[in-house]
N, C-alpha and C. Protein backbone atom coordinates (compact mmCIF):
# COMPACT_ATOMS: atom_id res chain seq x y z
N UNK A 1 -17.34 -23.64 -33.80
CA UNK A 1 -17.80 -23.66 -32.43
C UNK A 1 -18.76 -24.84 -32.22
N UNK A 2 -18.30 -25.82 -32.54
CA UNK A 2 -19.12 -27.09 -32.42
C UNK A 2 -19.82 -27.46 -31.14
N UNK A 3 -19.03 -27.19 -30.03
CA UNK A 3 -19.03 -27.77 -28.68
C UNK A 3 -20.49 -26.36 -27.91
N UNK A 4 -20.84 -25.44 -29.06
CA UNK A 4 -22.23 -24.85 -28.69
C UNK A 4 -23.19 -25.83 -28.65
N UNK A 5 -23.13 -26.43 -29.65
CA UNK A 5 -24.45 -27.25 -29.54
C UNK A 5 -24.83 -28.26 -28.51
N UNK A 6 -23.68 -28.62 -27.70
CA UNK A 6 -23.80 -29.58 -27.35
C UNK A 6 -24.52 -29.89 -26.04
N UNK A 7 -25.11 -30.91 -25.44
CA UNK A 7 -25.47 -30.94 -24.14
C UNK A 7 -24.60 -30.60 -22.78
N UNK A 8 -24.68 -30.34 -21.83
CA UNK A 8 -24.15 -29.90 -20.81
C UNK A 8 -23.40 -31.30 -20.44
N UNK A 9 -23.81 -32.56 -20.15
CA UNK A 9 -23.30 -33.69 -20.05
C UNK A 9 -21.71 -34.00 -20.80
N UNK A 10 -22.11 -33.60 -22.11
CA UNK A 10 -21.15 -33.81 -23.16
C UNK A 10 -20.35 -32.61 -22.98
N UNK A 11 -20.62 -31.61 -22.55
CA UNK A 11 -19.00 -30.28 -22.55
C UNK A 11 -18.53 -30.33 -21.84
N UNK A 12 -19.31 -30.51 -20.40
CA UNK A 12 -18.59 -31.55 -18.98
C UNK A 12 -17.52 -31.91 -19.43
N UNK A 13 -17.53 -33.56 -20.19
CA UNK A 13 -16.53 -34.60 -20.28
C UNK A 13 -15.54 -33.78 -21.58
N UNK A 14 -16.08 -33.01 -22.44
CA UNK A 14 -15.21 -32.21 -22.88
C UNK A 14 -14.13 -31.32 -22.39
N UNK A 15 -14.70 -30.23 -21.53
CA UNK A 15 -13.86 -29.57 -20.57
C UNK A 15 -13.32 -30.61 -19.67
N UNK A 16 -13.74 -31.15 -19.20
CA UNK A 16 -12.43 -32.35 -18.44
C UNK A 16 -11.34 -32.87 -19.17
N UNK A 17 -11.97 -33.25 -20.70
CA UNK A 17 -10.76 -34.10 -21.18
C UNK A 17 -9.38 -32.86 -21.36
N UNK A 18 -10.39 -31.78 -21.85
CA UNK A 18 -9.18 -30.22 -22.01
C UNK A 18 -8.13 -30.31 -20.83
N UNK A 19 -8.93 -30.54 -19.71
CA UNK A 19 -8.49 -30.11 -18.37
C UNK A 19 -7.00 -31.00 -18.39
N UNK A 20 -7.33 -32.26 -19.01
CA UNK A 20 -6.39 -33.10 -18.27
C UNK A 20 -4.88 -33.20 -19.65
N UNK A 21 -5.43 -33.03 -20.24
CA UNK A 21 -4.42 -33.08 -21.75
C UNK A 21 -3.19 -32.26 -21.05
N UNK A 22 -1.92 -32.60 -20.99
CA UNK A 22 -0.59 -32.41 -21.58
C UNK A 22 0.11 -30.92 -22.11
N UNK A 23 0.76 -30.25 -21.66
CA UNK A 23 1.21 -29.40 -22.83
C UNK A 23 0.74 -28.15 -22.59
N UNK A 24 0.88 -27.15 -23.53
CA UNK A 24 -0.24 -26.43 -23.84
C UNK A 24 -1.65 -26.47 -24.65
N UNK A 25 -2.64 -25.59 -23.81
CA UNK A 25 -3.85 -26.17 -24.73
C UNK A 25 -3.85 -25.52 -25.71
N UNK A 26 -4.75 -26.89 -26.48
CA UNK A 26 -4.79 -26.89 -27.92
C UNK A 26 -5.69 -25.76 -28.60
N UNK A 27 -5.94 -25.20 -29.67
CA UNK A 27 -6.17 -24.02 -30.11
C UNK A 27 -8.11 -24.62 -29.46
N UNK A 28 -8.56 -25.50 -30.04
CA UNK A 28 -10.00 -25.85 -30.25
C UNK A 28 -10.11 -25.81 -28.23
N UNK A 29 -9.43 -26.38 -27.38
CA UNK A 29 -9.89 -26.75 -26.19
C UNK A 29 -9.66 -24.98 -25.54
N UNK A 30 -8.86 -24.52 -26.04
CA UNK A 30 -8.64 -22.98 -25.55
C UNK A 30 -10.28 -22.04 -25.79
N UNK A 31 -10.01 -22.61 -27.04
CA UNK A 31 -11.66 -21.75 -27.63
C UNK A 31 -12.96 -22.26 -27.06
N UNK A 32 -13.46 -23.21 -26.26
CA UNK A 32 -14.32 -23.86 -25.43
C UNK A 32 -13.99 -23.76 -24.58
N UNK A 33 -13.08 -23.16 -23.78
CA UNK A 33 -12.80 -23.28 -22.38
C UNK A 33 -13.22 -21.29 -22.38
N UNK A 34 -12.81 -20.85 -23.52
CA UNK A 34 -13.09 -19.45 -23.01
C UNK A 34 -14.67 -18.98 -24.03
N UNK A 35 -14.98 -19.64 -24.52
CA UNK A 35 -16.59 -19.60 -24.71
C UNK A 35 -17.40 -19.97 -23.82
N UNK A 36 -17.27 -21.03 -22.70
CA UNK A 36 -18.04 -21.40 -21.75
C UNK A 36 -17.85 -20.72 -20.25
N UNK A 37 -16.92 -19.57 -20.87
CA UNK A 37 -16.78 -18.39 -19.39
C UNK A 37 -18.13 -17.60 -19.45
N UNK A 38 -18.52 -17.65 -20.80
CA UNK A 38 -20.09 -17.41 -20.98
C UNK A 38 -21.25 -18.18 -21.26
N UNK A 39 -20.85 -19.52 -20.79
CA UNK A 39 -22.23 -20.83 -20.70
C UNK A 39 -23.07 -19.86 -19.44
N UNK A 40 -24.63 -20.02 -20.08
CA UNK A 40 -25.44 -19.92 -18.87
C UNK A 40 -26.09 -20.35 -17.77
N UNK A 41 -25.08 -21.74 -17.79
CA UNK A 41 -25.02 -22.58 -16.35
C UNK A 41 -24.10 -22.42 -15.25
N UNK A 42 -24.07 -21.65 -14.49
CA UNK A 42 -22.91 -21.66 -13.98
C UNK A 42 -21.90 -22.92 -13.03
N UNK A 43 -22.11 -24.07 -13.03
CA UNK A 43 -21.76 -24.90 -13.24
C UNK A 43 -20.10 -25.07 -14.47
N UNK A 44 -20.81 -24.89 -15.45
CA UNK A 44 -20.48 -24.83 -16.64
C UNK A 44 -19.14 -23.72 -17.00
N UNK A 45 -19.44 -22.93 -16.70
CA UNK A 45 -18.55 -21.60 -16.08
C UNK A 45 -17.45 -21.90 -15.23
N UNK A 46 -18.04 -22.39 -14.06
CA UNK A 46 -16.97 -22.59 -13.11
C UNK A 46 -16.22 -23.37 -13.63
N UNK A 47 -16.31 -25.05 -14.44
CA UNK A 47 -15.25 -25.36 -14.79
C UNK A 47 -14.32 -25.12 -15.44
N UNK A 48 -14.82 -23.93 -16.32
CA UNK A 48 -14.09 -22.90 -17.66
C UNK A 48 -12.84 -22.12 -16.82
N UNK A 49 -13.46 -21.68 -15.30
CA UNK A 49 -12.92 -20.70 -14.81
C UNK A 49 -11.40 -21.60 -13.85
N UNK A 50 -11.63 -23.05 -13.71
CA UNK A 50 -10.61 -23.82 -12.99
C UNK A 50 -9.58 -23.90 -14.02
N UNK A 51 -10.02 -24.45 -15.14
CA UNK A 51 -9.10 -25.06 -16.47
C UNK A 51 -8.14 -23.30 -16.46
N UNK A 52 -8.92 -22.28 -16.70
CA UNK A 52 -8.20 -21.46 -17.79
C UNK A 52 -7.41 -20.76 -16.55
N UNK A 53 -7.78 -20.36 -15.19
CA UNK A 53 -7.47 -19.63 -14.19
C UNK A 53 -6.45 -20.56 -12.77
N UNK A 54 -6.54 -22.07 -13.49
CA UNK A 54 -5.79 -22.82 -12.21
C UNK A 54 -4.79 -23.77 -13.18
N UNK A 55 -5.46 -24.50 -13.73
CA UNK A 55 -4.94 -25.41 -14.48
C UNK A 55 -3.54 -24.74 -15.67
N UNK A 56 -4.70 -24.10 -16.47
CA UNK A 56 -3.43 -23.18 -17.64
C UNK A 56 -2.89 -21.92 -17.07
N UNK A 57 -3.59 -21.06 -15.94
CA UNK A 57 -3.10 -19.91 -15.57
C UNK A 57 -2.74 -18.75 -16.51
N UNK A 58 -4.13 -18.98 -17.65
CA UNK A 58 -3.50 -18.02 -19.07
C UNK A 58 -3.84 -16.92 -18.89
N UNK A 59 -2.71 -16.41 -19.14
CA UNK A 59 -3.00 -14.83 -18.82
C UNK A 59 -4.02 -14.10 -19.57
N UNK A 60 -4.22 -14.40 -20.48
CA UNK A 60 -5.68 -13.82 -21.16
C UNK A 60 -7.09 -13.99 -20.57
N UNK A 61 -7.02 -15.32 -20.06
CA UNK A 61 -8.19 -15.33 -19.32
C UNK A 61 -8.17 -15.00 -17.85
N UNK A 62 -6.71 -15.23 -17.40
CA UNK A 62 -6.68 -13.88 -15.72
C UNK A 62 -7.21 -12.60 -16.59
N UNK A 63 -7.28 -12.06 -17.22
CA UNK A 63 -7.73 -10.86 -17.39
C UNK A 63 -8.91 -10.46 -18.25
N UNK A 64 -9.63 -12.01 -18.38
CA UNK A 64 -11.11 -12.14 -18.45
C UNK A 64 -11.58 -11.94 -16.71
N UNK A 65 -11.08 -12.54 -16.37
CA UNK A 65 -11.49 -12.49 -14.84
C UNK A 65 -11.12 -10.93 -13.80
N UNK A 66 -10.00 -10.18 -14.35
CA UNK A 66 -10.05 -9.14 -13.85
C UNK A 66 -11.14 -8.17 -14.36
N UNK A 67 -11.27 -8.07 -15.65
CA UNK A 67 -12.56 -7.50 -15.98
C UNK A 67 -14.04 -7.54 -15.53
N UNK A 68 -14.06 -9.34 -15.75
CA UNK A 68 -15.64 -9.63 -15.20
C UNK A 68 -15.57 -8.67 -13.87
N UNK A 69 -14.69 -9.32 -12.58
CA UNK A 69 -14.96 -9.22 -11.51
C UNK A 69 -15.17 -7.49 -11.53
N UNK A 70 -14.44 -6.36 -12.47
CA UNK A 70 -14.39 -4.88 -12.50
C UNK A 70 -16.25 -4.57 -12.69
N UNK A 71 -16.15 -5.29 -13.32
CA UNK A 71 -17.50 -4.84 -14.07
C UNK A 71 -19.14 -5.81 -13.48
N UNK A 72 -18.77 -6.44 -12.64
CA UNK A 72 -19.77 -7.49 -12.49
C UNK A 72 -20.38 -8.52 -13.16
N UNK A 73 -19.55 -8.73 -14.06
CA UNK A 73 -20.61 -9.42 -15.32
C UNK A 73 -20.52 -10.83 -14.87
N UNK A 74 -19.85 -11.57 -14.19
CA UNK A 74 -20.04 -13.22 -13.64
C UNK A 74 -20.86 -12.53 -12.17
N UNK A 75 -22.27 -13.43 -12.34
CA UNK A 75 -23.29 -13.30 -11.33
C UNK A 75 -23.37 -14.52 -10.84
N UNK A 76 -22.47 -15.30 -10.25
CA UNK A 76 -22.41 -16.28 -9.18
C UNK A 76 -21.39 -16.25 -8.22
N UNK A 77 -21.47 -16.27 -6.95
CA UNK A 77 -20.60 -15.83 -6.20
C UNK A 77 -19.72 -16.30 -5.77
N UNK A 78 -20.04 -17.72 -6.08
CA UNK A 78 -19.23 -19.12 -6.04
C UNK A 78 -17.55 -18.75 -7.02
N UNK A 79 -18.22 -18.74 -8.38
CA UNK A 79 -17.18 -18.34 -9.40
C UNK A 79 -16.57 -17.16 -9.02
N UNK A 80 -17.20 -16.02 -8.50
CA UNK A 80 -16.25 -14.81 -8.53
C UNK A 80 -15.50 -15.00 -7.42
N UNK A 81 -15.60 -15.71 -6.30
CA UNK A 81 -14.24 -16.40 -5.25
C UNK A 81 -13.44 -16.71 -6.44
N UNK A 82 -13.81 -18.18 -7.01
CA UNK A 82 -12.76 -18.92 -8.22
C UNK A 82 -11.93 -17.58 -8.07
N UNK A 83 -12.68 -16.85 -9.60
CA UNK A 83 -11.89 -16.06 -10.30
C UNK A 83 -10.60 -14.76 -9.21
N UNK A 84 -11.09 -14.75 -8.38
CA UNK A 84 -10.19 -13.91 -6.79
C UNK A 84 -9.09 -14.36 -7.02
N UNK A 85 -9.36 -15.88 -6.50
CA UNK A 85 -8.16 -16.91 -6.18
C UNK A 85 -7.31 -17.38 -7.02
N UNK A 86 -7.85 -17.43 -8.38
CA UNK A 86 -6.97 -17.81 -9.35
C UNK A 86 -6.36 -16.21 -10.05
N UNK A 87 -6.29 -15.37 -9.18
CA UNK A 87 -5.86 -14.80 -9.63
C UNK A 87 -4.43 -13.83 -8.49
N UNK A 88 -4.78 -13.90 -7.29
CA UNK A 88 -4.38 -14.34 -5.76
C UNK A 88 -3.31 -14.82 -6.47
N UNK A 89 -3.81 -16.08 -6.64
CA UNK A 89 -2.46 -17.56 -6.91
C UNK A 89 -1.73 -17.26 -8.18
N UNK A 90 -2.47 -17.06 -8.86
CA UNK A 90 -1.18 -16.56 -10.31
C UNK A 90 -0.37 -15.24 -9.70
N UNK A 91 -0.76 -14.19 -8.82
CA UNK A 91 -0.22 -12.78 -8.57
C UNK A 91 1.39 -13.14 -7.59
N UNK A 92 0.87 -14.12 -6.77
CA UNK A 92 1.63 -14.61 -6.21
C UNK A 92 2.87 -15.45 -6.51
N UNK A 93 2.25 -16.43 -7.16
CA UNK A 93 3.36 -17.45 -8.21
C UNK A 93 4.29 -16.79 -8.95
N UNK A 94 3.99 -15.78 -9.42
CA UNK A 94 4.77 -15.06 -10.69
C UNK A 94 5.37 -14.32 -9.82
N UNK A 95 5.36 -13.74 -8.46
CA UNK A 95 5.55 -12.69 -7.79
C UNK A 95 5.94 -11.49 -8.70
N UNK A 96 5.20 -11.02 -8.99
CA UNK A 96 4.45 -10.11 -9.91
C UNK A 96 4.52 -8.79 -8.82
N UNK A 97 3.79 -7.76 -9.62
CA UNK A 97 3.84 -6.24 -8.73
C UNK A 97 2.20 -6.59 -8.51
N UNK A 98 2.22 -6.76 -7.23
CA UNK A 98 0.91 -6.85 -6.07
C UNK A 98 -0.42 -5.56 -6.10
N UNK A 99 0.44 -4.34 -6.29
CA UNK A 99 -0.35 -3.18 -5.96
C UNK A 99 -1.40 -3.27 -6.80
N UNK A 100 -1.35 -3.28 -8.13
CA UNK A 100 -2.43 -3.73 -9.49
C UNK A 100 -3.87 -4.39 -9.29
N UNK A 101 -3.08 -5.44 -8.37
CA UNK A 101 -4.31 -6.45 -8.17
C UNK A 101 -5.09 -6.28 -6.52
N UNK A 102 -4.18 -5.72 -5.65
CA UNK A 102 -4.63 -5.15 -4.56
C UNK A 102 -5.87 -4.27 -5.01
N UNK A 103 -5.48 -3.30 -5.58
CA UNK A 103 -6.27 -1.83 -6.26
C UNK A 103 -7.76 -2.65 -6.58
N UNK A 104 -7.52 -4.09 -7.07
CA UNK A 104 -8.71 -4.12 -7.99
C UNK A 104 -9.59 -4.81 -6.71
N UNK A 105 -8.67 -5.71 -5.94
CA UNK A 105 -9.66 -6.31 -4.73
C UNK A 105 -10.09 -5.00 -4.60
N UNK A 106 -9.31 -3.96 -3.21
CA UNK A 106 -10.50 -2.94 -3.08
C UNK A 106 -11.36 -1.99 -3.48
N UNK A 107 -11.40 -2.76 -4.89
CA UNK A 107 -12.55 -1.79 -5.74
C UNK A 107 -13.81 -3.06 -5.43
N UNK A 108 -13.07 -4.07 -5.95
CA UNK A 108 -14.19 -4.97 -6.13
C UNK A 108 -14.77 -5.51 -4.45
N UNK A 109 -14.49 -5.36 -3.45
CA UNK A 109 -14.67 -6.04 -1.62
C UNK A 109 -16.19 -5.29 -1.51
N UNK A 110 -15.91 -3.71 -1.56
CA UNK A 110 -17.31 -3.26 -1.17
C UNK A 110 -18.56 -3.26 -2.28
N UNK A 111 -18.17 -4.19 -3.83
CA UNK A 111 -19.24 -3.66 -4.24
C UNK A 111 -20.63 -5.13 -3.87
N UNK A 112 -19.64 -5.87 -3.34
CA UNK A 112 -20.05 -6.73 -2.94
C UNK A 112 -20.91 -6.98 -1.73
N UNK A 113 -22.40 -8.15 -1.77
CA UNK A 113 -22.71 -8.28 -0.20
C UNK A 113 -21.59 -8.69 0.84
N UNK A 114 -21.97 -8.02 2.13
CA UNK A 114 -20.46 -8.16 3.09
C UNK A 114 -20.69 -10.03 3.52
N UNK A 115 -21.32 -10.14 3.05
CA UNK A 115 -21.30 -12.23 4.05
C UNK A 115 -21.34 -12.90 2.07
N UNK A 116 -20.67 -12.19 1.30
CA UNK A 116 -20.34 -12.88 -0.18
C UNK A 116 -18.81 -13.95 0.03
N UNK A 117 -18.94 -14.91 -0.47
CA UNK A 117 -17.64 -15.18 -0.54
C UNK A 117 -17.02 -14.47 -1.58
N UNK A 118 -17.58 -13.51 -2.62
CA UNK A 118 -16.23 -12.44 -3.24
C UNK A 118 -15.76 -11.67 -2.52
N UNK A 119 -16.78 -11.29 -1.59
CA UNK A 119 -15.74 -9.78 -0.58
C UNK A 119 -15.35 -10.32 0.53
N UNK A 120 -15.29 -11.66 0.72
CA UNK A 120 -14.40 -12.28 2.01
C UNK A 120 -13.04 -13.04 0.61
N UNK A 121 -13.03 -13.28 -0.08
CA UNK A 121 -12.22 -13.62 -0.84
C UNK A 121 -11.25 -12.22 -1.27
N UNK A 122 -11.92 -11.41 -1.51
CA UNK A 122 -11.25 -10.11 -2.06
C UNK A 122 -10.63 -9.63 -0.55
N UNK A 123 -11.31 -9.31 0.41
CA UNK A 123 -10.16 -9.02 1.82
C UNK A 123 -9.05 -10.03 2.12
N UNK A 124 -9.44 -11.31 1.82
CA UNK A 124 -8.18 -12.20 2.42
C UNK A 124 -7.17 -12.35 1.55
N UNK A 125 -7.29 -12.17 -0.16
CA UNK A 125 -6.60 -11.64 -0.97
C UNK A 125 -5.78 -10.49 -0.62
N UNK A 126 -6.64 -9.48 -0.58
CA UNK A 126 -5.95 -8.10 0.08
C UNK A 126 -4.90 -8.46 1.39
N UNK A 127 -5.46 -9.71 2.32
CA UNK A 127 -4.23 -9.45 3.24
C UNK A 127 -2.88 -10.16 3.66
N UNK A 128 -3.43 -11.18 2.05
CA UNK A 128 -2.07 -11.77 1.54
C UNK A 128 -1.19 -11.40 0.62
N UNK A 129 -1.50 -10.68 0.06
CA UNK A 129 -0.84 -9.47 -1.07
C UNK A 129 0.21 -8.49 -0.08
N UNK A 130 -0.86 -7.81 1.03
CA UNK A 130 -0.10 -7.03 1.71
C UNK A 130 1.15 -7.73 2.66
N UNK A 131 0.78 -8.89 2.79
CA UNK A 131 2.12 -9.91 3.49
C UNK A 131 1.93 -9.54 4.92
N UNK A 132 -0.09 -9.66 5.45
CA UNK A 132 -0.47 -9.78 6.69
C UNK A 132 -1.28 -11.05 7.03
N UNK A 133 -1.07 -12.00 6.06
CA UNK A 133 -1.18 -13.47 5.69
C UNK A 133 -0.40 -14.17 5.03
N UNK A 134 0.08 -15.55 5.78
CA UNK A 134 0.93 -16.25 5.01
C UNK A 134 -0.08 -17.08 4.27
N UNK A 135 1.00 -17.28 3.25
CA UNK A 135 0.68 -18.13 1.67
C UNK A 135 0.00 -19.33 2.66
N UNK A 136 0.43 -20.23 3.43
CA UNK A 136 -0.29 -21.40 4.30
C UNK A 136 -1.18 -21.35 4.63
N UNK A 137 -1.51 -20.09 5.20
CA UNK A 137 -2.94 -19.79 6.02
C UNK A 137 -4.07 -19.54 4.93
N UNK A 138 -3.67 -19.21 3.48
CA UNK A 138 -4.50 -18.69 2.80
C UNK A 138 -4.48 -19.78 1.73
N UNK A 139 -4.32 -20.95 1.94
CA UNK A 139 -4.84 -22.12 1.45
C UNK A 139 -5.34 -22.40 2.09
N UNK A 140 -5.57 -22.56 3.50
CA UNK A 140 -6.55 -23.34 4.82
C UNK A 140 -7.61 -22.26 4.93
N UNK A 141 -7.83 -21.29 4.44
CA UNK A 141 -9.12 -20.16 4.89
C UNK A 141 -10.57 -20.88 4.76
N UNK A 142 -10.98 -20.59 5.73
CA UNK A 142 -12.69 -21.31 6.10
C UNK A 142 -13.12 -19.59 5.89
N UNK A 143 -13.97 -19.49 5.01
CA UNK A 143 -14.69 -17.95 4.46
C UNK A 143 -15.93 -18.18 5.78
N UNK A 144 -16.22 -19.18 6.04
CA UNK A 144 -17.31 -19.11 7.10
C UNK A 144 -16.81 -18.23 7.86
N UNK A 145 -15.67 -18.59 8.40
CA UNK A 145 -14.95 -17.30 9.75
C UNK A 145 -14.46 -16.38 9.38
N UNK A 146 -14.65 -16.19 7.69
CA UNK A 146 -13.88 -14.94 7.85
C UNK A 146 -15.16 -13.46 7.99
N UNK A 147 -14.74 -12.47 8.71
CA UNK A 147 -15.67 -11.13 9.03
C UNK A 147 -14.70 -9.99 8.49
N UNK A 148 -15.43 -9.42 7.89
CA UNK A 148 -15.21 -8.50 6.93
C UNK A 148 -14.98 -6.81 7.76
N UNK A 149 -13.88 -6.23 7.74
CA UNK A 149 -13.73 -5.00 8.21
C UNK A 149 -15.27 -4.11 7.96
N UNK A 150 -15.62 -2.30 8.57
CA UNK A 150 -16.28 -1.96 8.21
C UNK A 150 -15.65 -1.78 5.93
N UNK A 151 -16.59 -2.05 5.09
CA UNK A 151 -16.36 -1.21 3.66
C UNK A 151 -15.79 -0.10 3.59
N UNK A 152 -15.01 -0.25 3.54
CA UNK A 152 -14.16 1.48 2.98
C UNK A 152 -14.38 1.92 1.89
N UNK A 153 -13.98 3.29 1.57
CA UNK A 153 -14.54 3.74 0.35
C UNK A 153 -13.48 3.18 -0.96
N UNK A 154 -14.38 2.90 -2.29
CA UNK A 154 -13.49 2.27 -3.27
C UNK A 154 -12.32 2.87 -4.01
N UNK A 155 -12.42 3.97 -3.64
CA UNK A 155 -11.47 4.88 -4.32
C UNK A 155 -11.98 4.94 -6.02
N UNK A 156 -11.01 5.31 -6.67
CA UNK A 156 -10.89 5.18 -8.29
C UNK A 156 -11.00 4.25 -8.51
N UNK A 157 -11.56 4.11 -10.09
CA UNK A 157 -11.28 2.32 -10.65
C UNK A 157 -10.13 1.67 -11.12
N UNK A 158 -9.94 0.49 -11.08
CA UNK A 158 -8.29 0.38 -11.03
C UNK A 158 -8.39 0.63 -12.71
N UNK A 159 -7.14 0.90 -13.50
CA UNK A 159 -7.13 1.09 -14.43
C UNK A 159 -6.47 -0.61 -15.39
């Protein structure tokens, strides 16, 4: 785990060079990209969360991100949009079974402040899943305008 020690400057240009490499990632850029889902910069994070959730779309780390977001454990609100969307966009791409990840937005919308971009990310998720938003519109979303229904209750936790 070399790339612990290193300055924030230097894992930057590290995680970039990961970012941009070819292929699948390499065992060492995989293992720094999902160690710095726990850097305590969030900065640092977020780029962990583009590479592994946009760039590679690895399913191991979509389901670092379904967890965090279950459990709260990424405390920037910035990233927990990321992690929504890259997961939105993989649910979608794969056209995959929707209900799973629906379940988990409306667990995760109300635990959220209502003017968060996670619980305006988690409803507009929710109303592109349900196919009451097109895929177009939900690349152009301004979260400034988006207003949040009253919170409904969360039901169960998704499993």
């Amino acid at each position: 785990m070399y790339w612990k020690t290193w300055d924030e400057d230097r894992l930057t240009d590290a995680l970039l060079h990961a970012s941009a490499r070819e292929g699948p990632p390499r065992q060492d850029d995989y293992l720094m990209v999902a160690g710095c889902l726990h850097h305590a910069r969030s900065e640092v994070r977020k780029r962990a969360i583009l590479i592994g959730g946009v760039r590679w779309a690895d399913p191991t780390l979509l389901g670092y991100f379904q967890g965090a977001l279950a459990t709260g454990s990424e405390l920037d609100d910035e990233n927990r949009r990321l992690m929504i969307e890259c997961l939105v966009s993989d649910c979608m791409g794969r056209r995959a079974q929707v209900e799973p990840l629906r379940a988990l937005l409306r667990w995760v919308m109300p635990t959220q402040p209502r003017d968060s971009l996670a619980a305006k990310a988690a409803y507009v998720g929710i109303e592109l899943l349900s196919g009451r938003l097109e895929a177009g519109d939900y690349a152009r979303i301004d979260y400034a305008r988006v207003h949040l229904p009253g919170h409904e209750e969360r039901g169960p936790a998704p499993e």
